[in-house]
Protein backbone atom coordinates (compact mmCIF):
# COMPACT_ATOMS: atom_id res chain seq x y z
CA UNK A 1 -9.50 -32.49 10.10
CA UNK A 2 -10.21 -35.58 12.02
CA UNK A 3 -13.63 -36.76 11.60
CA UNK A 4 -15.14 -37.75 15.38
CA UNK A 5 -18.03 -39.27 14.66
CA UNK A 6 -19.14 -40.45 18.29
CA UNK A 7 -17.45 -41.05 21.94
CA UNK A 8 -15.57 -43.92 20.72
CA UNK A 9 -13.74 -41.50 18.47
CA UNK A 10 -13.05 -38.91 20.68
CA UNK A 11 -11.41 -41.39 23.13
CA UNK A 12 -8.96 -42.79 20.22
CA UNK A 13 -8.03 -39.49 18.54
CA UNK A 14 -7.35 -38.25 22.06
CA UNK A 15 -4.86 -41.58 23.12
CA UNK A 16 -3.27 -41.47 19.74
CA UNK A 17 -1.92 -37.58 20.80
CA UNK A 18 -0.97 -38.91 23.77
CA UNK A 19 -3.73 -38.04 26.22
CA UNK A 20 -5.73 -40.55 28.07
CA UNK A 21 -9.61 -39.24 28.64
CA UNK A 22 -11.93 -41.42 30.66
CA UNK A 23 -15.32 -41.84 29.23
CA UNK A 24 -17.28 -39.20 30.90
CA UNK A 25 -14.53 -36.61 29.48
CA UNK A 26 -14.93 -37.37 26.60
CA UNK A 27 -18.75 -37.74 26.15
CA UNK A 28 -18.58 -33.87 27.19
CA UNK A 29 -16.00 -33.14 24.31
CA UNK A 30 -18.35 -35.09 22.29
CA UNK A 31 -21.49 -33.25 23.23
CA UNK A 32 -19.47 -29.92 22.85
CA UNK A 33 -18.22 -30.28 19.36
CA UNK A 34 -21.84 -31.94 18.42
CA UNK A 35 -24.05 -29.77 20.12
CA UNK A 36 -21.95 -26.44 19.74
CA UNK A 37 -21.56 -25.23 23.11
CA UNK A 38 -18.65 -24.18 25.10
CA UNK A 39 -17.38 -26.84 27.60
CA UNK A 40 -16.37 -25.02 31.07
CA UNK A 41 -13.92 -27.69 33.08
CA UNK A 42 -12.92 -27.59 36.46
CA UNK A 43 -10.47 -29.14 38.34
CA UNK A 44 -7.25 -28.48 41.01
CA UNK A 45 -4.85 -27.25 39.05
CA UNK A 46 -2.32 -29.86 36.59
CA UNK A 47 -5.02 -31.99 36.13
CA UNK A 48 -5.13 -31.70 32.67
CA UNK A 49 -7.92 -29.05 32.03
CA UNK A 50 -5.86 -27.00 29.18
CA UNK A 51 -4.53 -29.84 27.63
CA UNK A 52 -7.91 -31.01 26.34
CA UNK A 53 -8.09 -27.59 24.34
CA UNK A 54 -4.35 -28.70 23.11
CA UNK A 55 -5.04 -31.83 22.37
CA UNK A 56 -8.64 -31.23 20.94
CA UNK A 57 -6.84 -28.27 18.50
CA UNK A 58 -4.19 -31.00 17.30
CA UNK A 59 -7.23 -33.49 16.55
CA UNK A 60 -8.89 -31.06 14.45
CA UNK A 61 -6.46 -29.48 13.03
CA UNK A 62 -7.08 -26.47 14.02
CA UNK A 63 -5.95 -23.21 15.14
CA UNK A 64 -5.81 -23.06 19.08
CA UNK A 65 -6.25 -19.21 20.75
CA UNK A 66 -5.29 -18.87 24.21
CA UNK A 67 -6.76 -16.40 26.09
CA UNK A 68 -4.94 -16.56 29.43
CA UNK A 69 -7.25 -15.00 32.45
CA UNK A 70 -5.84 -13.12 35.27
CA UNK A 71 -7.02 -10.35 38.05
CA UNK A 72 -7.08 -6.98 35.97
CA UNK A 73 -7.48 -8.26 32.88
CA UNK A 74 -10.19 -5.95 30.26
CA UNK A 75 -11.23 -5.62 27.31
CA UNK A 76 -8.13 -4.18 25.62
CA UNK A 77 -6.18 -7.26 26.49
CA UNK A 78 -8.29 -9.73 25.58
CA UNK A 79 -10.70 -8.15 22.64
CA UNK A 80 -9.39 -5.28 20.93
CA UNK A 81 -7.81 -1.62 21.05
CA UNK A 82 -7.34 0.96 19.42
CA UNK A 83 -3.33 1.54 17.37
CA UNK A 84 -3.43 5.02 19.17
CA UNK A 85 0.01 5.87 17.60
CA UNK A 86 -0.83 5.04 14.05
CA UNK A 87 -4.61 6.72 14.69
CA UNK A 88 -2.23 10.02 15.31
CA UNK A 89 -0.01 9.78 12.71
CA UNK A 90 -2.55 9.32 10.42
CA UNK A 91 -4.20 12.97 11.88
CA UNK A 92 -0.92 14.63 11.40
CA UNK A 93 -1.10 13.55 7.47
CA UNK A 94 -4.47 14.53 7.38
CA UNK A 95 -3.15 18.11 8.79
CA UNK A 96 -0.29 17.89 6.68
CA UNK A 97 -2.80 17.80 3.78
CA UNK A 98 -5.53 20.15 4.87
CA UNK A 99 -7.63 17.16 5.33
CA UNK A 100 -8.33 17.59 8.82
CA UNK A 101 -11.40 19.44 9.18
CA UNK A 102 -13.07 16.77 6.37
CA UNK A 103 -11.63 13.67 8.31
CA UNK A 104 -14.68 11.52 9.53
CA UNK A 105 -14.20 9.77 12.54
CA UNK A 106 -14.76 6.68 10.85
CA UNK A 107 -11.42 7.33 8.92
CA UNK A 108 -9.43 6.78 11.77
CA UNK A 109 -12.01 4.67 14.23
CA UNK A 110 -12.02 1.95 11.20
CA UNK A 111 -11.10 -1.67 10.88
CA UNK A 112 -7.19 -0.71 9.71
CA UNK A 113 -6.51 0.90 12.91
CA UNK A 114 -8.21 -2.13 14.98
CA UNK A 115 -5.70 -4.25 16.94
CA UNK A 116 -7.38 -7.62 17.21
CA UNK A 117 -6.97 -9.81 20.92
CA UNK A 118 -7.46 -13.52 21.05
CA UNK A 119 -11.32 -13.17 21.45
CA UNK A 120 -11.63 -11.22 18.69
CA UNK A 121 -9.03 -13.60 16.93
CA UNK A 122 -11.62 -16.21 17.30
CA UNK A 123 -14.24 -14.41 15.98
CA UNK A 124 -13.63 -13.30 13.09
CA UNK A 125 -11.10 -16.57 12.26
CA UNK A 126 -11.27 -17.24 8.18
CA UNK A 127 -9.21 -20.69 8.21
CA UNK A 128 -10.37 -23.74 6.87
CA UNK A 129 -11.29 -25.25 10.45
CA UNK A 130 -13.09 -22.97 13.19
CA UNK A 131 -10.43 -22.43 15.76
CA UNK A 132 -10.33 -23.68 19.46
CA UNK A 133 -10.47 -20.86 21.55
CA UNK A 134 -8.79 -21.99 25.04
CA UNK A 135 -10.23 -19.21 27.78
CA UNK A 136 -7.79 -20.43 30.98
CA UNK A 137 -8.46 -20.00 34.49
CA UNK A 138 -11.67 -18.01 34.14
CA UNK A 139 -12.25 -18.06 37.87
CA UNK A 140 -8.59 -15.58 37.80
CA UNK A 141 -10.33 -12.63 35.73
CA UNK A 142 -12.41 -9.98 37.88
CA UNK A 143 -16.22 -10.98 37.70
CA UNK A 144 -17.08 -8.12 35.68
CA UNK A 145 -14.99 -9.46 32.70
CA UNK A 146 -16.81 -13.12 33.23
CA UNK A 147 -20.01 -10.94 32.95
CA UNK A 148 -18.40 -9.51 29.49
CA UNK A 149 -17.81 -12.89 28.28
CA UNK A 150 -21.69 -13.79 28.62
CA UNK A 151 -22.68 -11.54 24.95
CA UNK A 152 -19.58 -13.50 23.26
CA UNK A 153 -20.06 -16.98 24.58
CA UNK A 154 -24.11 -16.59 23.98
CA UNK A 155 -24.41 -15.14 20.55
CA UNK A 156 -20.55 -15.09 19.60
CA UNK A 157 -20.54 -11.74 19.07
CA UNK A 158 -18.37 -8.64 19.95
CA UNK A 159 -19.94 -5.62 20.13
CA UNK A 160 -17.22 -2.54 19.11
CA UNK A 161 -18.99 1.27 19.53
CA UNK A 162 -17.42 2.80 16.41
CA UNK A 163 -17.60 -0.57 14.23
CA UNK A 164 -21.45 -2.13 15.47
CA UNK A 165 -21.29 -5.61 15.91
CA UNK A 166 -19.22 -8.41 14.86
CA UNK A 167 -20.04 -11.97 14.64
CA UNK A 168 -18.48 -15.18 14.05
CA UNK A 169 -19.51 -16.30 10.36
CA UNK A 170 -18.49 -19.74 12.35
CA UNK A 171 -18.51 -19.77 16.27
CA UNK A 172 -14.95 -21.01 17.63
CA UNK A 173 -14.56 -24.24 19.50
CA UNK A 174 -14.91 -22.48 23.28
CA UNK A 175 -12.79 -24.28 25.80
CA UNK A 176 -12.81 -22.50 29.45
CA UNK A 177 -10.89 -23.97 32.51
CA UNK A 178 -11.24 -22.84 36.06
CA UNK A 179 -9.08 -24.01 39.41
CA UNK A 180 -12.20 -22.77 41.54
CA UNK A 181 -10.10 -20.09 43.13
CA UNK A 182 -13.80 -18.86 43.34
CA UNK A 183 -16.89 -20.04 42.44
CA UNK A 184 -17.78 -19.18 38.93
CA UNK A 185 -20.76 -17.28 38.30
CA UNK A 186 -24.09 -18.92 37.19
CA UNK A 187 -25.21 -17.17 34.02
CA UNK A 188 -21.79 -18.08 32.54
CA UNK A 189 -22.32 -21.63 33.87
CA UNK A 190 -25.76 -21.90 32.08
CA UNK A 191 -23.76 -20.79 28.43
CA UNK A 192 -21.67 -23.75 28.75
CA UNK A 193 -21.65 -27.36 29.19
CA UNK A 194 -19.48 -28.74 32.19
CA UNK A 195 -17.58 -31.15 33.52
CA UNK A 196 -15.17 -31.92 36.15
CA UNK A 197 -11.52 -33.47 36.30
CA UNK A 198 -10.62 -35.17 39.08
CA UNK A 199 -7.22 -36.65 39.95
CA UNK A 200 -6.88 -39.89 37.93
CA UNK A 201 -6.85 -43.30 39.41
CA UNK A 202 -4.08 -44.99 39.85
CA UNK A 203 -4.50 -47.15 36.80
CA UNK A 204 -5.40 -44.30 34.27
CA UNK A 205 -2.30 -42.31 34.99
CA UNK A 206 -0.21 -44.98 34.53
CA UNK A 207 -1.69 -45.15 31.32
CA UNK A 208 -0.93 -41.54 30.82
CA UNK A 209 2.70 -41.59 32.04
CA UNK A 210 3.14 -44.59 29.48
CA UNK A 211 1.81 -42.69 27.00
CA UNK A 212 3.42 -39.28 27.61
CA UNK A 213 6.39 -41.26 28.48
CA UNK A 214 7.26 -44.42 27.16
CA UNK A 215 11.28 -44.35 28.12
CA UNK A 216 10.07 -44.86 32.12
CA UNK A 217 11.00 -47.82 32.80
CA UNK A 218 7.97 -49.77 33.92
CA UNK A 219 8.64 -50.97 37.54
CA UNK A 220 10.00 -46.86 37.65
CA UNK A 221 6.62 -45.72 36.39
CA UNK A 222 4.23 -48.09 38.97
CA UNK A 223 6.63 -46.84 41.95
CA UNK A 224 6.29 -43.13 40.79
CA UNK A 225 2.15 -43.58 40.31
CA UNK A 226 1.94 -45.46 43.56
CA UNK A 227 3.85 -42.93 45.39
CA UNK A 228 2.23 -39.95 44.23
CA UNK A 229 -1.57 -41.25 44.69
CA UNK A 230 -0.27 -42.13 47.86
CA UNK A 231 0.89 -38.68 48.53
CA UNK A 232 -2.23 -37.01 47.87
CA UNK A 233 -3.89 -38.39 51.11
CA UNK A 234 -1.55 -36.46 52.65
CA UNK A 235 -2.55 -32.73 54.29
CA UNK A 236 -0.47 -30.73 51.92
CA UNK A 237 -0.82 -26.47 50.58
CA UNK A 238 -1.07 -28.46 47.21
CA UNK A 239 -1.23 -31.75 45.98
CA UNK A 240 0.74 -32.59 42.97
CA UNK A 241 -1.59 -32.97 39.71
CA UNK A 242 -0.61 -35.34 36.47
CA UNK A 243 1.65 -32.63 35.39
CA UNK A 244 3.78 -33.28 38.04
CA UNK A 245 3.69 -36.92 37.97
CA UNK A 246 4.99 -36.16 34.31
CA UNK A 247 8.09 -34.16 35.56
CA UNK A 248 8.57 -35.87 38.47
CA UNK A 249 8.97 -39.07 36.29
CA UNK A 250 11.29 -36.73 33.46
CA UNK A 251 13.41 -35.50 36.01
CA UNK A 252 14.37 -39.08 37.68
CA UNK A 253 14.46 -40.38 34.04
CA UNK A 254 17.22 -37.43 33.76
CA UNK A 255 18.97 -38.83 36.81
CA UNK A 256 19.24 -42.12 35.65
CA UNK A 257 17.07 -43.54 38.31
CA UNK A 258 15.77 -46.77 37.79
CA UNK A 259 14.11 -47.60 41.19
CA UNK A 260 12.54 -44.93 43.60
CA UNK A 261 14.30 -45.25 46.93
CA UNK A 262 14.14 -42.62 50.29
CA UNK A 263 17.29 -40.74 48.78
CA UNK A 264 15.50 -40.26 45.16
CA UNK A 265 12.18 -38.83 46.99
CA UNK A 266 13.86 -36.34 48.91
CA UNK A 267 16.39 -34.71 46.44
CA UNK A 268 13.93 -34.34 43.96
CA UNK A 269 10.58 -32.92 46.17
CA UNK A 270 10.65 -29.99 44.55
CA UNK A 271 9.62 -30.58 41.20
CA UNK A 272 6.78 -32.61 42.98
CA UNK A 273 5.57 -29.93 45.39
CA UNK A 274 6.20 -26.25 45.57
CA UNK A 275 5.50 -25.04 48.63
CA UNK A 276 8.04 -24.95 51.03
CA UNK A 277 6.06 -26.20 54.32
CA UNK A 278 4.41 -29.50 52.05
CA UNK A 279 8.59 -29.69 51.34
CA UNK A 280 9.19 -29.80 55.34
CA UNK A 281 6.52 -31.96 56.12
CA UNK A 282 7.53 -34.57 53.18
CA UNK A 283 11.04 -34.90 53.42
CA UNK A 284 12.93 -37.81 55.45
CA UNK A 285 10.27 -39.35 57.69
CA UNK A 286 7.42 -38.57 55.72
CA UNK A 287 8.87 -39.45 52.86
CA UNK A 288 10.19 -43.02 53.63
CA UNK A 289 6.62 -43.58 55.57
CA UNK A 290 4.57 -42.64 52.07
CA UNK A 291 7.04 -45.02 49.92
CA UNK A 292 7.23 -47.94 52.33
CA UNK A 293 3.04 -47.28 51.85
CA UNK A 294 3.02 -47.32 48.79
CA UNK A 295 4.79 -50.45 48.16
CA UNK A 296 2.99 -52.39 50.59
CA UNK A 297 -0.32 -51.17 48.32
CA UNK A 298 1.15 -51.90 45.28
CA UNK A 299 2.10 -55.55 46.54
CA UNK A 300 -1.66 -55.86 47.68
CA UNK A 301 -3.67 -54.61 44.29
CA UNK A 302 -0.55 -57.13 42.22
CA UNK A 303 -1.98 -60.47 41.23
CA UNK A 304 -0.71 -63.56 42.64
């Protein structure tokens, strides 16, 4: 385990796994880890949000749970259920033996027959260092699982009808992201501490593209930050987030480019933006307009 004994620390052990967090991200990792408390962050999506539970799991050394959220999703997916076919099997032995009739329930309703999910995973977690428990795009899940979450992220505790109660002998490290696809709901705001991502400045992710990938050549890697800051002043379905700065920069690594020209921007658009019309509106015109702006930027901010 990595000892992080104040903001300072936080911000090293993160750069030294390759992720650059400004200050104010990592006084709320901090503050989580010090105080206890889950840490809910939002952001537009590939902004880096599950990568702090990644990185912060790698720090510690410890176990990282993902609980990923979606529309539908319930308690069997993401606590527990029931091994229905070994819970029958074991009342056709009991029949086979004449054991049926004396059976409790208990004897099949019991902690062998319990399939554990990753909230339940966290829970009861015996390893040396309390897992991070990663709960991703919250603001996916129907609200009446967010209201579920409310007993575990208060009290860490599960609540199972034929078992009683379980809690965590040491409460998990609670990281929960949300893309605001809608607005998450108050109570489980007031369980957690919070902080937003925004898109980084220009400066900070090149940092992070140096860091995540030091084979970019460097005039490569200020054209490809330039560019893509640039880009997101534009009125696009979806603006590309660090993660795609990070492919984007992999894939014309790949191609052996060197130096972002017109031709480069347009045959690779797609692992930059993925919808179709954003594609349209990009490509050719747009696309020489944004780099030739981008340039002329860069050649402003560069010291004489």
């Amino acid at each position: 385990m990595t000892h992080l004994p104040d903001i300072d620390a936080v911000q090293a052990a993160f750069a030294d796994r390759g992720y650059v967090a400004d200050r104010d991200l990592a006084t709320a990792v901090f503050l989580s880890l010090t105080l206890g408390r889950p840490l809910l962050l939002e952001g537009e999506a590939g902004v880096g949000k599950t990568e702090v539970a990644r990185t912060l799991s790698a720090v510690l050394g410890a176990h990282l749970i993902r609980l990923q959220c979606y529309e539908g999703l319930d308690v069997n997916t993401a606590v527990y259920e029931w091994d229905y076919p070994r819970q029958m099997l074991e009342i056709r032995l009991l029949e086979a033996r004449g054991e049926a009739k004396s059976a409790a329930t208990r004897d099949i309703f019991s902690d062998e027959f319990l399939i554990r999910r990753p909230l339940l995973q966290a829970l009861e977690s015996r390893a040396a260092e309390a897992p991070v428990l990663l709960i991703d795009e919250v603001d996916r899940a129907d609200e009446e699982f967010e209201a579920f979450l409310l007993e575990i992220l208060s009290d860490f505790a599960i609540t199972i009808p034929e078992i009683g109660t379980i809690r965590a002998a040491r409460p998990p490290r609670v990281i929960l992201t949300s893309n605001r696809t809608r607005e998450v709901h108050d109570a489980l705001k007031r369980r957690c501490l919070y902080h937003w991502i925004d898109y980084p400045t220009a400066e900070r992710e090149l940092a992070i593209l140096h860091a995540r990938l030091p084979a970019v050549p460097a005039m490569l890697a200020r054209e490809v930050v330039a560019f893509i800051q640039r880009l997101r002043e534009a009125d696009l379905t979806k603006s590309p987030g660090i993660a795609e700065t990070l492919d984007w920069s992999a894939a014309l690594l790949a191609l052996g480019v060197d130096h972002l020209g017109p031709a480069q921007v347009d045959q690779t658009l797609g692992v930059l933006l993925k919808y179709q019309e954003d594609i349209a509106a990009i490509r050719g015109v747009g696309a020489r307009t944004i780099l030739d702006e981008s340039r002329a930027g860069g050649a402003a901010r560069r010291p004489a």
